[in-house]
PDB file of N, CA and C in Angstrom:
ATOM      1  N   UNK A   1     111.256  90.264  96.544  1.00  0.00           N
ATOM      2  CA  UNK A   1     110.547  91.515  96.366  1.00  0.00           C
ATOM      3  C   UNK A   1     109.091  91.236  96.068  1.00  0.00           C
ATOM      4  N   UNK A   2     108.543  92.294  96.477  1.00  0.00           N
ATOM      5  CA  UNK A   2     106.766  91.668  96.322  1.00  0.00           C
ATOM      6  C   UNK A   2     106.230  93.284  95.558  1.00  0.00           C
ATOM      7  N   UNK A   3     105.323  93.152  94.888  1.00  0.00           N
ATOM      8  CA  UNK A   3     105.035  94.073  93.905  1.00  0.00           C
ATOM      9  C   UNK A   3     103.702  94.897  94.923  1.00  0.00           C
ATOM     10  N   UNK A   4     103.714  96.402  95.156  1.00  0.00           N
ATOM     11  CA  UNK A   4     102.664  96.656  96.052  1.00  0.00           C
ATOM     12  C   UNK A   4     102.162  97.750  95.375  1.00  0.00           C
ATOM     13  N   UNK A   5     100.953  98.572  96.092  1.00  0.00           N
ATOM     14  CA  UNK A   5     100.286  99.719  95.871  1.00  0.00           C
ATOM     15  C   UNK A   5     100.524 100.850  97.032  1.00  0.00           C
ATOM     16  N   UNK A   6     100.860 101.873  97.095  1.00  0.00           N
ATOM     17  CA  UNK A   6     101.078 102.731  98.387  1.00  0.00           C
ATOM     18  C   UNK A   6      99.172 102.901  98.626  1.00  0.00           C
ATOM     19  N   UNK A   7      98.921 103.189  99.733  1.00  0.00           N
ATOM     20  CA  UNK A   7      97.160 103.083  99.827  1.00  0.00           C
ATOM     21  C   UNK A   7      97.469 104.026 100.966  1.00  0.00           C
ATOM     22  N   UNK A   8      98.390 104.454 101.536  1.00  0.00           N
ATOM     23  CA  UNK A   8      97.907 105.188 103.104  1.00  0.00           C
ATOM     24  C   UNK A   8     100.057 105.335 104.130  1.00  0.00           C
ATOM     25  N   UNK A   9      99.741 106.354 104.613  1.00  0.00           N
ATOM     26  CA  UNK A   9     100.489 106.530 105.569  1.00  0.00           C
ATOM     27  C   UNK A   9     100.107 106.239 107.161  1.00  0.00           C
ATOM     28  N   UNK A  10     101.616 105.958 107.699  1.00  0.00           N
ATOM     29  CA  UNK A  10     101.238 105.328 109.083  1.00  0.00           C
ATOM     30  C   UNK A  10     101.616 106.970 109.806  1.00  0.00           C
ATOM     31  N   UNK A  11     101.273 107.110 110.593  1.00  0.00           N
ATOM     32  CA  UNK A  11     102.194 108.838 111.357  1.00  0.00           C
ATOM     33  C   UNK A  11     101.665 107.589 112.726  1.00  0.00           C
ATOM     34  N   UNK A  12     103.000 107.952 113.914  1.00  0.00           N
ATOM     35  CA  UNK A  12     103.687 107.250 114.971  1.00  0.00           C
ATOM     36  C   UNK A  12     104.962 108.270 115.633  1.00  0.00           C
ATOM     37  N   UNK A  13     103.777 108.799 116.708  1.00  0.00           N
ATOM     38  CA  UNK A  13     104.498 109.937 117.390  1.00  0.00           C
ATOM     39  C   UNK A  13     105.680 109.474 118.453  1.00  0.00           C
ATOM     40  N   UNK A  14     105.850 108.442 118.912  1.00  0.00           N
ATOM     41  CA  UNK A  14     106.009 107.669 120.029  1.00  0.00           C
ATOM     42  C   UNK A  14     106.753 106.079 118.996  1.00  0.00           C
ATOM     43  N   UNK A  15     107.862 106.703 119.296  1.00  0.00           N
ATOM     44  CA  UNK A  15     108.649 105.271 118.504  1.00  0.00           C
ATOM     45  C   UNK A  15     109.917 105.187 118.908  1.00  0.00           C
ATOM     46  N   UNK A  16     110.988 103.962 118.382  1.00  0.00           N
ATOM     47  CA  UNK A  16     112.247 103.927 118.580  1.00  0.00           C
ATOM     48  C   UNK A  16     112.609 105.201 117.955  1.00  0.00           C
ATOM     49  N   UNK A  17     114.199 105.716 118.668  1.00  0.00           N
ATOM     50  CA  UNK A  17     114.833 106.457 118.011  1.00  0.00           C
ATOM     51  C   UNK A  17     115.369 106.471 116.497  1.00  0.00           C
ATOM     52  N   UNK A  18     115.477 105.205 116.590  1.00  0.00           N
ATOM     53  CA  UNK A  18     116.202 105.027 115.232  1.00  0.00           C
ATOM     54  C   UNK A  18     115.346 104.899 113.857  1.00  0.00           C
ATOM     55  N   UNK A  19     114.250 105.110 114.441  1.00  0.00           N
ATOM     56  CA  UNK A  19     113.130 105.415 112.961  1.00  0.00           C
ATOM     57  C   UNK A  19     112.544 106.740 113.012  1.00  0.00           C
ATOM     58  N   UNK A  20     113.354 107.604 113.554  1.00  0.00           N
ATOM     59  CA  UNK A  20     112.990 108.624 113.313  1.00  0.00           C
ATOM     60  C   UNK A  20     113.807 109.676 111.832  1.00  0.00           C
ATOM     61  N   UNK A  21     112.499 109.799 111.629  1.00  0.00           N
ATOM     62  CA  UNK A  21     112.830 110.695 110.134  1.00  0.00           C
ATOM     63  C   UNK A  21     112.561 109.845 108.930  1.00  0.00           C
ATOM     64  N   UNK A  22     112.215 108.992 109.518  1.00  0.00           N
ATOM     65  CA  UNK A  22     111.564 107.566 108.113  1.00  0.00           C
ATOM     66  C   UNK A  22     110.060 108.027 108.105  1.00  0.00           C
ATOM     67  N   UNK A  23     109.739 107.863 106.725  1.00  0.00           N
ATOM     68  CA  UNK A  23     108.563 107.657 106.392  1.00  0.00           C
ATOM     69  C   UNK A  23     107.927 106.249 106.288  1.00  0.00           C
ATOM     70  N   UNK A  24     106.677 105.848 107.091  1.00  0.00           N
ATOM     71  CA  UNK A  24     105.878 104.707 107.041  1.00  0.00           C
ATOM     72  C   UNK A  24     104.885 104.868 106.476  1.00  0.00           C
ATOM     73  N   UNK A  25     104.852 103.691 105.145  1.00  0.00           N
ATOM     74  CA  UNK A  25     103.846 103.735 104.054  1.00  0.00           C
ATOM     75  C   UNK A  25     103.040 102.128 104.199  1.00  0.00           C
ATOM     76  N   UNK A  26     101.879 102.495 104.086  1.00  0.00           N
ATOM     77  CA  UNK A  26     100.836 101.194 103.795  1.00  0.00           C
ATOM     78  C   UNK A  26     101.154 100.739 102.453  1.00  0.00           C
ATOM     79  N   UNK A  27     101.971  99.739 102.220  1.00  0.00           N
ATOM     80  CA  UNK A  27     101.453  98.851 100.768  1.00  0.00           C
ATOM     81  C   UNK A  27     100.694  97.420 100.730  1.00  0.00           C
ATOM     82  N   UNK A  28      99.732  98.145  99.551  1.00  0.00           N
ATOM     83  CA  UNK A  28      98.639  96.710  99.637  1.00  0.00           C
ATOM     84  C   UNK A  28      99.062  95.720  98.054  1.00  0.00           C
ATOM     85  N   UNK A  29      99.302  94.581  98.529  1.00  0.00           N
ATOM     86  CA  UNK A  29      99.954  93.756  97.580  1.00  0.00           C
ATOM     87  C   UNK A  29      98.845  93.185  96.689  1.00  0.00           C
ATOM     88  N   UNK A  30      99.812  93.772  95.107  1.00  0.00           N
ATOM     89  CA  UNK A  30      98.813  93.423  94.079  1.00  0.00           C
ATOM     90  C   UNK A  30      99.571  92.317  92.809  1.00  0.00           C
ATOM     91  N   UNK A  31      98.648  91.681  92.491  1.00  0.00           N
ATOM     92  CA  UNK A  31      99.001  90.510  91.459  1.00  0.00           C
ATOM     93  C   UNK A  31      99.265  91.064  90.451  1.00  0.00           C
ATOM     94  N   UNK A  32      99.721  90.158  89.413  1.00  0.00           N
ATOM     95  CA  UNK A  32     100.599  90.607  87.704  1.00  0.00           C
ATOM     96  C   UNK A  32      99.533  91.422  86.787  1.00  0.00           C
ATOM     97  N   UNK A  33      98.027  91.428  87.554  1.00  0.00           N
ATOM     98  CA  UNK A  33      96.876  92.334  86.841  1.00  0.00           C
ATOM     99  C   UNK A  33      96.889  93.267  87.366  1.00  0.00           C
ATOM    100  N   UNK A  34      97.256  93.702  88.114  1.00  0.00           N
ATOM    101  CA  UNK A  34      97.910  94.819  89.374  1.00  0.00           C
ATOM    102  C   UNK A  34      96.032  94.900  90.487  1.00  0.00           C
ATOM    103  N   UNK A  35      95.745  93.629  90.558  1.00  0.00           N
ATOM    104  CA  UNK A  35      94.588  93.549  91.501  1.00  0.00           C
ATOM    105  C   UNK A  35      95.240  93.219  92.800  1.00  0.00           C
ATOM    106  N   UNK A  36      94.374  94.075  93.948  1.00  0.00           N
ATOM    107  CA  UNK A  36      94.095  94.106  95.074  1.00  0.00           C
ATOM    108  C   UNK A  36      94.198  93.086  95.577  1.00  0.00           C
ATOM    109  N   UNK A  37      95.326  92.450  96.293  1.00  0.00           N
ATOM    110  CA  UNK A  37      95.172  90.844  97.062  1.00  0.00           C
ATOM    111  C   UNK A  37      95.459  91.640  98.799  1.00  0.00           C
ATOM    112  N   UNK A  38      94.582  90.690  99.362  1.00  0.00           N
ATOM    113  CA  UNK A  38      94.313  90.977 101.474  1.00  0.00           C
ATOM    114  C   UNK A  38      94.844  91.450 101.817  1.00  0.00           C
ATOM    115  N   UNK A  39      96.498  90.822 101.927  1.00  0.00           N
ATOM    116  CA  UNK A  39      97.738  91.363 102.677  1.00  0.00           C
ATOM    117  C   UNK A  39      97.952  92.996 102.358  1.00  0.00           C
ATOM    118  N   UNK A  40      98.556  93.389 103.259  1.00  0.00           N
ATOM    119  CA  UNK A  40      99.453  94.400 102.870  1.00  0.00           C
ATOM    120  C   UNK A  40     100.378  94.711 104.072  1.00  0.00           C
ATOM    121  N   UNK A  41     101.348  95.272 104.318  1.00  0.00           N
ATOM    122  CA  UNK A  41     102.767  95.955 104.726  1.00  0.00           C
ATOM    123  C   UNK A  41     103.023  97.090 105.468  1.00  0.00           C
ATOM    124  N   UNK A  42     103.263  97.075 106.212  1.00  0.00           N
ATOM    125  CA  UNK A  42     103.941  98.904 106.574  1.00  0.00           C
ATOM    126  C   UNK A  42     105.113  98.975 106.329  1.00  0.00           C
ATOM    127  N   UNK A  43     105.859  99.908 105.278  1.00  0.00           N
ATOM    128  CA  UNK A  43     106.970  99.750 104.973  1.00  0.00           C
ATOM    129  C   UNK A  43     107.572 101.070 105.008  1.00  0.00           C
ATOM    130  N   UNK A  44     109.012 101.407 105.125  1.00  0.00           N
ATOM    131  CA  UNK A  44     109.817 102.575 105.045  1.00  0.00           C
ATOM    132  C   UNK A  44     110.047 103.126 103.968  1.00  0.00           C
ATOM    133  N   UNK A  45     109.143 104.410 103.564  1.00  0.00           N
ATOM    134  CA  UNK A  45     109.702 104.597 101.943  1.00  0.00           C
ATOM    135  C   UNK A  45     110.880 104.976 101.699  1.00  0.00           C
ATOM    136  N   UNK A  46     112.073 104.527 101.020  1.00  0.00           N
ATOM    137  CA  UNK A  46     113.287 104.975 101.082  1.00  0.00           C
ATOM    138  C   UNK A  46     113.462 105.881  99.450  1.00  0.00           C
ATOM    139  N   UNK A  47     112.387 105.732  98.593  1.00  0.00           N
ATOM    140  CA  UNK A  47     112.394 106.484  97.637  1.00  0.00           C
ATOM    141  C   UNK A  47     111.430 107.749  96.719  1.00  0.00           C
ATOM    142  N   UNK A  48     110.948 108.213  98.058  1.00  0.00           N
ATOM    143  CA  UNK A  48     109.841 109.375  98.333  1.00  0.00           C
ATOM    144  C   UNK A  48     108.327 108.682  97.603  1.00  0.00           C
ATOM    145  N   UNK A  49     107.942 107.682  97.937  1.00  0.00           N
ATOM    146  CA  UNK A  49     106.659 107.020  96.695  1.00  0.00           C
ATOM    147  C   UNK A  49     105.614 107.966  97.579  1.00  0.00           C
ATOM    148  N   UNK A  50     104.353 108.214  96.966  1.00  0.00           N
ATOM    149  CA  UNK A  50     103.034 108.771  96.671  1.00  0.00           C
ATOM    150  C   UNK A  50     102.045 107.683  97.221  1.00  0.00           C
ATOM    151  N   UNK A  51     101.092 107.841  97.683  1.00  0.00           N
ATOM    152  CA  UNK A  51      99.738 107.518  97.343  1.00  0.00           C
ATOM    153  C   UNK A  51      99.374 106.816  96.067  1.00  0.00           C
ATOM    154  N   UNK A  52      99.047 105.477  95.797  1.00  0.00           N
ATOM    155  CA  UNK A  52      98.711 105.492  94.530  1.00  0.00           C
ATOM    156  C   UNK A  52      99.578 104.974  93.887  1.00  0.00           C
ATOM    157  N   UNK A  53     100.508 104.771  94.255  1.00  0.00           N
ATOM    158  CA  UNK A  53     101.898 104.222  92.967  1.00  0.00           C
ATOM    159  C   UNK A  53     102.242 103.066  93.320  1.00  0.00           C
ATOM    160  N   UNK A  54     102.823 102.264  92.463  1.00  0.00           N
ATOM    161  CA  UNK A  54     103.264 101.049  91.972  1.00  0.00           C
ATOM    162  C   UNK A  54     104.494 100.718  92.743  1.00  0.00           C
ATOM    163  N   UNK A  55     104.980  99.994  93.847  1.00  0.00           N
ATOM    164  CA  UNK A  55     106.059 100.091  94.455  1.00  0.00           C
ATOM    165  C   UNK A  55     106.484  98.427  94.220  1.00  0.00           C
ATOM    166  N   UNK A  56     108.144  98.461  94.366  1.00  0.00           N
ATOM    167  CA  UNK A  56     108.325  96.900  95.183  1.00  0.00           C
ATOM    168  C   UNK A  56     108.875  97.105  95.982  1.00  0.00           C
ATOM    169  N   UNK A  57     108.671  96.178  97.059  1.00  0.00           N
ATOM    170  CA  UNK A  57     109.314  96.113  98.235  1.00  0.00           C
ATOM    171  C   UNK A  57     109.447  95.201  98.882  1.00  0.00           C
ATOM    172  N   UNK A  58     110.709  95.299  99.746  1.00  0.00           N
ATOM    173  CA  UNK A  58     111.804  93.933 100.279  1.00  0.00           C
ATOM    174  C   UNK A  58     111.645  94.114 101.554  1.00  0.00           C
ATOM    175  N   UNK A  59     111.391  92.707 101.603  1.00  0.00           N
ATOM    176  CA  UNK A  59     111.176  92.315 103.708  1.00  0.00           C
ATOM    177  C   UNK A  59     112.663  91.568 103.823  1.00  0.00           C
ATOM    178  N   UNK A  60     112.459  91.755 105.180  1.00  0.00           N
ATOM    179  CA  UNK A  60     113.427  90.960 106.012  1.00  0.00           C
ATOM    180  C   UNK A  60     114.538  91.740 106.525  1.00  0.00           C
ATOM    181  N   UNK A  61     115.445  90.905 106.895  1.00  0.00           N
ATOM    182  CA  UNK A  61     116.940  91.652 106.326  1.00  0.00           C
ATOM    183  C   UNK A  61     117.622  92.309 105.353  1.00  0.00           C
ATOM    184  N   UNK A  62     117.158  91.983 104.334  1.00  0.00           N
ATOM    185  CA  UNK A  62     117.519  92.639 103.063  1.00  0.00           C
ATOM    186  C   UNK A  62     117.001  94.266 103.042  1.00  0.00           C
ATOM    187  N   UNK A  63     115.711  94.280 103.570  1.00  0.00           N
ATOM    188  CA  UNK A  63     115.332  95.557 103.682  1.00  0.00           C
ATOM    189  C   UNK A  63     116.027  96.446 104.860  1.00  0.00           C
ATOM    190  N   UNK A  64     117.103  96.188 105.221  1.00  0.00           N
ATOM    191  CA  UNK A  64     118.461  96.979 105.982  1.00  0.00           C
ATOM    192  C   UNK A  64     119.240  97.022 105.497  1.00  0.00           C
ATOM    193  N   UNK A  65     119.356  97.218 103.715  1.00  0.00           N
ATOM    194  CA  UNK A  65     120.328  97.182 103.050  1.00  0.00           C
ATOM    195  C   UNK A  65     120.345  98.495 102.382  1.00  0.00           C
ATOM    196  N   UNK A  66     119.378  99.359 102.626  1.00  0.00           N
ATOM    197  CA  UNK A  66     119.230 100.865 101.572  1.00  0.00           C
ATOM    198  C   UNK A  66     120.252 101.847 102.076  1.00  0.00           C
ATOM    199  N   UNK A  67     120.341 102.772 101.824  1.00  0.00           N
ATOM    200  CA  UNK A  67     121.160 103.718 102.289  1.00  0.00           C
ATOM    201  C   UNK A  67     120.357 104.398 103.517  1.00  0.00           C
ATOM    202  N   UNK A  68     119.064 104.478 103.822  1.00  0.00           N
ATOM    203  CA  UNK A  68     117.908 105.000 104.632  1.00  0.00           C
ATOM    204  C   UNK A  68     118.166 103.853 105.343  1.00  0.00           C
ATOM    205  N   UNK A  69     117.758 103.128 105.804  1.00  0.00           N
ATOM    206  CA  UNK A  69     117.527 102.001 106.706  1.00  0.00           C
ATOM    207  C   UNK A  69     118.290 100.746 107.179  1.00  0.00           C
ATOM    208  N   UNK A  70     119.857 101.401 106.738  1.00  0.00           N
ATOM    209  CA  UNK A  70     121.389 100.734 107.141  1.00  0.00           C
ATOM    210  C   UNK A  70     120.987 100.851 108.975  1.00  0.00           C
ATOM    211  N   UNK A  71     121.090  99.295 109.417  1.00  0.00           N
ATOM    212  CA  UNK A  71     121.358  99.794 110.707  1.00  0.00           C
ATOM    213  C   UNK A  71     120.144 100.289 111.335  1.00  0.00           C
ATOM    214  N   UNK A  72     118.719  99.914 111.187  1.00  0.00           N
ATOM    215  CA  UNK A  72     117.775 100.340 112.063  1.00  0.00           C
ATOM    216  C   UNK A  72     116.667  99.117 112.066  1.00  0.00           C
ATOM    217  N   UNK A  73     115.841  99.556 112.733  1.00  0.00           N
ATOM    218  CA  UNK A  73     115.111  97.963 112.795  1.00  0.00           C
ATOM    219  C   UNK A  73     113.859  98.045 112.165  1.00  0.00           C
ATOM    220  N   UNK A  74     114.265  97.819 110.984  1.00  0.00           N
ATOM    221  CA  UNK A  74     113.160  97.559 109.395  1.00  0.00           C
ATOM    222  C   UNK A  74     113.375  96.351 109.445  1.00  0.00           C
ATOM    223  N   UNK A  75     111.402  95.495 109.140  1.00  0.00           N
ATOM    224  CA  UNK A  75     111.399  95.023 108.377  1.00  0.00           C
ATOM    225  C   UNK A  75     111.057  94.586 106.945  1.00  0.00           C
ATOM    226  N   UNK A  76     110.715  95.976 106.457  1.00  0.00           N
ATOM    227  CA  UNK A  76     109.913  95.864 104.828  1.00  0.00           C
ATOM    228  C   UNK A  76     110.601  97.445 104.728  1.00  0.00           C
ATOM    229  N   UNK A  77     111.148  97.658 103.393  1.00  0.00           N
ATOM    230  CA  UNK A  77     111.232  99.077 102.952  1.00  0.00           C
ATOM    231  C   UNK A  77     110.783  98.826 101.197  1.00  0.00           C
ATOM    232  N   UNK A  78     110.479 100.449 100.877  1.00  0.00           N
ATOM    233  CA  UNK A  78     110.131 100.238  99.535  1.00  0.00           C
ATOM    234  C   UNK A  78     111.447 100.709  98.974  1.00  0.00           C
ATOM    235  N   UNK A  79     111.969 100.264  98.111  1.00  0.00           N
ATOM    236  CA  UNK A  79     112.843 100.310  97.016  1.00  0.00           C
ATOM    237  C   UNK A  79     113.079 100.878  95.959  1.00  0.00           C
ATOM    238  N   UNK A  80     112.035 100.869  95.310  1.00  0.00           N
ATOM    239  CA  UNK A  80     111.642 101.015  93.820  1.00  0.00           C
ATOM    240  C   UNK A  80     110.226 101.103  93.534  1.00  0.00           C
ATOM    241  N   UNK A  81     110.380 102.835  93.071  1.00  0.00           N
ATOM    242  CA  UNK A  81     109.357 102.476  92.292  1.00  0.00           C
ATOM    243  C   UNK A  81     108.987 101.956  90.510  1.00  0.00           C
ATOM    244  N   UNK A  82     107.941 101.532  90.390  1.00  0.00           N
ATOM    245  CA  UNK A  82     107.631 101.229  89.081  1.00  0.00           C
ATOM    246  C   UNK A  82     107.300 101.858  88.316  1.00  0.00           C
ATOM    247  N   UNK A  83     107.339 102.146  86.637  1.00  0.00           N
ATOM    248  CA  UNK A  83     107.533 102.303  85.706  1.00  0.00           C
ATOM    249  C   UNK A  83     106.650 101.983  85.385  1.00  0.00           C
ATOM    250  N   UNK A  84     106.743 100.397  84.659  1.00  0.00           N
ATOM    251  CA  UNK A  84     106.016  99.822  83.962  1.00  0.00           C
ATOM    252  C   UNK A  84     106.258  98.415  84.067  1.00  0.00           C
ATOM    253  N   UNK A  85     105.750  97.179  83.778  1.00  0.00           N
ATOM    254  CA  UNK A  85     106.262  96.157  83.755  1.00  0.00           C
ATOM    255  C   UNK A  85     105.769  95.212  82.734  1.00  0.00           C
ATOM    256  N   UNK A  86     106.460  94.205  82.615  1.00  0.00           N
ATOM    257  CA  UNK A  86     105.407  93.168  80.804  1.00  0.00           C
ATOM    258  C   UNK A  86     105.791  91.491  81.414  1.00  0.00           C
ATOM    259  N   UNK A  87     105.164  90.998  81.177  1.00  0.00           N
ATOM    260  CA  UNK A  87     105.081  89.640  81.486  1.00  0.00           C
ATOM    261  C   UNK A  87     103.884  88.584  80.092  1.00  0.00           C
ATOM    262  N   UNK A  88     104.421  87.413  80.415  1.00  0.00           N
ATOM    263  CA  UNK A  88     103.601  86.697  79.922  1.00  0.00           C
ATOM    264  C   UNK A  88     102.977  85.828  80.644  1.00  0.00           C
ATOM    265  N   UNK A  89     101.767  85.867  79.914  1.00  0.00           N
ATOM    266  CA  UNK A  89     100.781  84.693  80.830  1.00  0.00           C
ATOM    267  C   UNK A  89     101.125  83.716  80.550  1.00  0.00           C
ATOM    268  N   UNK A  90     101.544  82.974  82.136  1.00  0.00           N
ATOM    269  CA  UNK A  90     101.757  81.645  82.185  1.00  0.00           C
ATOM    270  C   UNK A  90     101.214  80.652  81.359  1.00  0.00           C
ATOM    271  N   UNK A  91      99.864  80.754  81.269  1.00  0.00           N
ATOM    272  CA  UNK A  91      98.594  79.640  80.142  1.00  0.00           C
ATOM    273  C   UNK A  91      99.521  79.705  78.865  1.00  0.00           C
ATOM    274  N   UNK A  92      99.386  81.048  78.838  1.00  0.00           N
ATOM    275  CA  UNK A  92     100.182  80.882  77.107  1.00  0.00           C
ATOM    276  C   UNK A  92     101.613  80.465  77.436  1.00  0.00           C
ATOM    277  N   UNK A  93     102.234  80.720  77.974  1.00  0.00           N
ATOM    278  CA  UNK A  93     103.976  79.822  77.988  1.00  0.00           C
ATOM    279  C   UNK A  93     103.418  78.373  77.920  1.00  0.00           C
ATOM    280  N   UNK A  94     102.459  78.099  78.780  1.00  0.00           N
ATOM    281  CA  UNK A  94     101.940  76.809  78.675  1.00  0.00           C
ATOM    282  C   UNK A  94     101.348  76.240  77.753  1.00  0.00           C
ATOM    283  N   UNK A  95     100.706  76.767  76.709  1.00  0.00           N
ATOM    284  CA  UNK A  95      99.915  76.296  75.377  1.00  0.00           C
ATOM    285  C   UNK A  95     100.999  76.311  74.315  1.00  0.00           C
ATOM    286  N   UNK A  96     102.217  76.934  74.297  1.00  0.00           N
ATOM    287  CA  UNK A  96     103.542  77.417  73.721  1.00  0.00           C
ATOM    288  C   UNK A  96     104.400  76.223  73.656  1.00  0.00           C
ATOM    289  N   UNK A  97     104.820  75.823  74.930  1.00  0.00           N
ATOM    290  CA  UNK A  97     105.542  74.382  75.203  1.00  0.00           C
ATOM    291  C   UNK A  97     104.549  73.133  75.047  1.00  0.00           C
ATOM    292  N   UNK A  98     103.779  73.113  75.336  1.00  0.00           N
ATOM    293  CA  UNK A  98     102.468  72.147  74.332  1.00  0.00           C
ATOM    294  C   UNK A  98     102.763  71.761  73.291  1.00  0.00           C
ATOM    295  N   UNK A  99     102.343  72.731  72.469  1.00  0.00           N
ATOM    296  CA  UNK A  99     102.859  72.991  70.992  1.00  0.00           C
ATOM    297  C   UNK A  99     103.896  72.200  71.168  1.00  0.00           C
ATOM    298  N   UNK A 100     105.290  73.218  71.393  1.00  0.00           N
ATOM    299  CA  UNK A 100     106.634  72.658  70.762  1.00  0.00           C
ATOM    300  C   UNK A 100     106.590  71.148  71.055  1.00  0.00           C
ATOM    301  N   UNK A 101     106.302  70.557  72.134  1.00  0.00           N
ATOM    302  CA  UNK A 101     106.092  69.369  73.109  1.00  0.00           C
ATOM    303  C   UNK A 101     105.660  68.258  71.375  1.00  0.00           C
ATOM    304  N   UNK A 102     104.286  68.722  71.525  1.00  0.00           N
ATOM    305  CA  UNK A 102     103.430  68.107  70.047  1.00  0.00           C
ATOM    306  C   UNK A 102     104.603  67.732  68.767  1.00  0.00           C
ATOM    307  N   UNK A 103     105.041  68.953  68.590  1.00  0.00           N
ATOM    308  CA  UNK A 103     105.998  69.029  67.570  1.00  0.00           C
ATOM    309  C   UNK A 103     107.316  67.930  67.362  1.00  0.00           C
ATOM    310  N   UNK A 104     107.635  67.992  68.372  1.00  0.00           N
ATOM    311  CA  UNK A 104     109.389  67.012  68.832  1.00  0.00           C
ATOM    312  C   UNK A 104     108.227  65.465  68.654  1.00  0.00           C
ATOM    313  N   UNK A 105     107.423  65.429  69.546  1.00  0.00           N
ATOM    314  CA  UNK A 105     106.587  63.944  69.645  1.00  0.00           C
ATOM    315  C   UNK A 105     106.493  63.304  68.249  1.00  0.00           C
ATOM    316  N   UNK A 106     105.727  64.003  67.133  1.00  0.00           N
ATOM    317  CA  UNK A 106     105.574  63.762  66.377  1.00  0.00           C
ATOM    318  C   UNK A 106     106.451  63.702  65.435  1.00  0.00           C
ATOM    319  N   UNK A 107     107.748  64.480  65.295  1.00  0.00           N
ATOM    320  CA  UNK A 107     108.981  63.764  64.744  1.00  0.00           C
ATOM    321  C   UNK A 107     109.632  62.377  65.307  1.00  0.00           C
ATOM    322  N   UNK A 108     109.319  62.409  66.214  1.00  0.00           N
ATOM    323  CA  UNK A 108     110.069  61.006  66.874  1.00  0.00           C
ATOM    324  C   UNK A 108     109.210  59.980  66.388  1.00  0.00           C
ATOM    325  N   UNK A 109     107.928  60.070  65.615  1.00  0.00           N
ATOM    326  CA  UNK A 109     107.005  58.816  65.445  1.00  0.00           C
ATOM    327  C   UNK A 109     107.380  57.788  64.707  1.00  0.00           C
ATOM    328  N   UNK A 110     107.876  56.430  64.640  1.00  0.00           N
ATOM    329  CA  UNK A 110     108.704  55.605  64.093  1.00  0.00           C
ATOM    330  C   UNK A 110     110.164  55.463  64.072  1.00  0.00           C
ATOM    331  N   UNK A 111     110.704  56.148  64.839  1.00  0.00           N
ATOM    332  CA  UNK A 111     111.970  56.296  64.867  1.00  0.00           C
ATOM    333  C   UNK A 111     112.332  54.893  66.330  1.00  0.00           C
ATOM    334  N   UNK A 112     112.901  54.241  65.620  1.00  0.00           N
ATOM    335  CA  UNK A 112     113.081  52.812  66.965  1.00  0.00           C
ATOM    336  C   UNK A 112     114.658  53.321  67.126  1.00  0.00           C
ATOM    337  N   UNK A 113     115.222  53.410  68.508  1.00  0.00           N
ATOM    338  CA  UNK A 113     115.981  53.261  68.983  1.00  0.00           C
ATOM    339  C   UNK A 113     117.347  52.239  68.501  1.00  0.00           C
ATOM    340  N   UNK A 114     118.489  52.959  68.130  1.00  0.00           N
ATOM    341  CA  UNK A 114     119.709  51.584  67.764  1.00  0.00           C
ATOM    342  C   UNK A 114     119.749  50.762  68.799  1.00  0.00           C
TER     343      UNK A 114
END
């Protein structure tokens, strides 16, 4: 799943049958700061998303797994939208295990092996 922004609709008068009645949404893929990265998607909204909102969404095959897009030829649909989300910065998990790292080292100092 890749974390996106809805930015725009596709309208496509002239298509397969079997995408008809799907909605095609532009998502532009954004990082854990929710910034703007190049790529972005045309994807099937399968859960009515907006302009503007926080989506994830699944490529491939997997994205022929919704109840909307069983059986048609998707390859990206949106899923879910977002809420909210919390993470930690990697640096700090990393300055964290440092630490503990420091900690274990320095108990082991003089300790010789039986």
């Amino acid at each position: 799943m890749q974390l996106g922004r809805v930015i725009g609709t596709v309208w496509a008068t002239r298509k397969d049958e079997r995408l008809e009645g799907l909605r095609l949404l532009i998502v532009q893929d954004v990082d854990l700061q929710l910034r703007p990265k190049a790529s972005f998607t045309i994807a099937v909204d399968s859960v009515q998303s907006g302009v503007g909102e926080l989506v994830l969404v699944t490529k491939g095959s997997s994205a022929r797994q919704t109840r909307v897009t069983k059986d048609r030829p998707v390859d990206a649909v949106i899923m879910a939208s977002v809420d909210n989300l919390e993470f930690t910065d990697p640096a700090l998990l990393e300055q964290a295990y440092r630490a503990r790292l420091a900690q274990v080292e320095s108990g082991l100092d003089g300790y010789v092996e039986p």
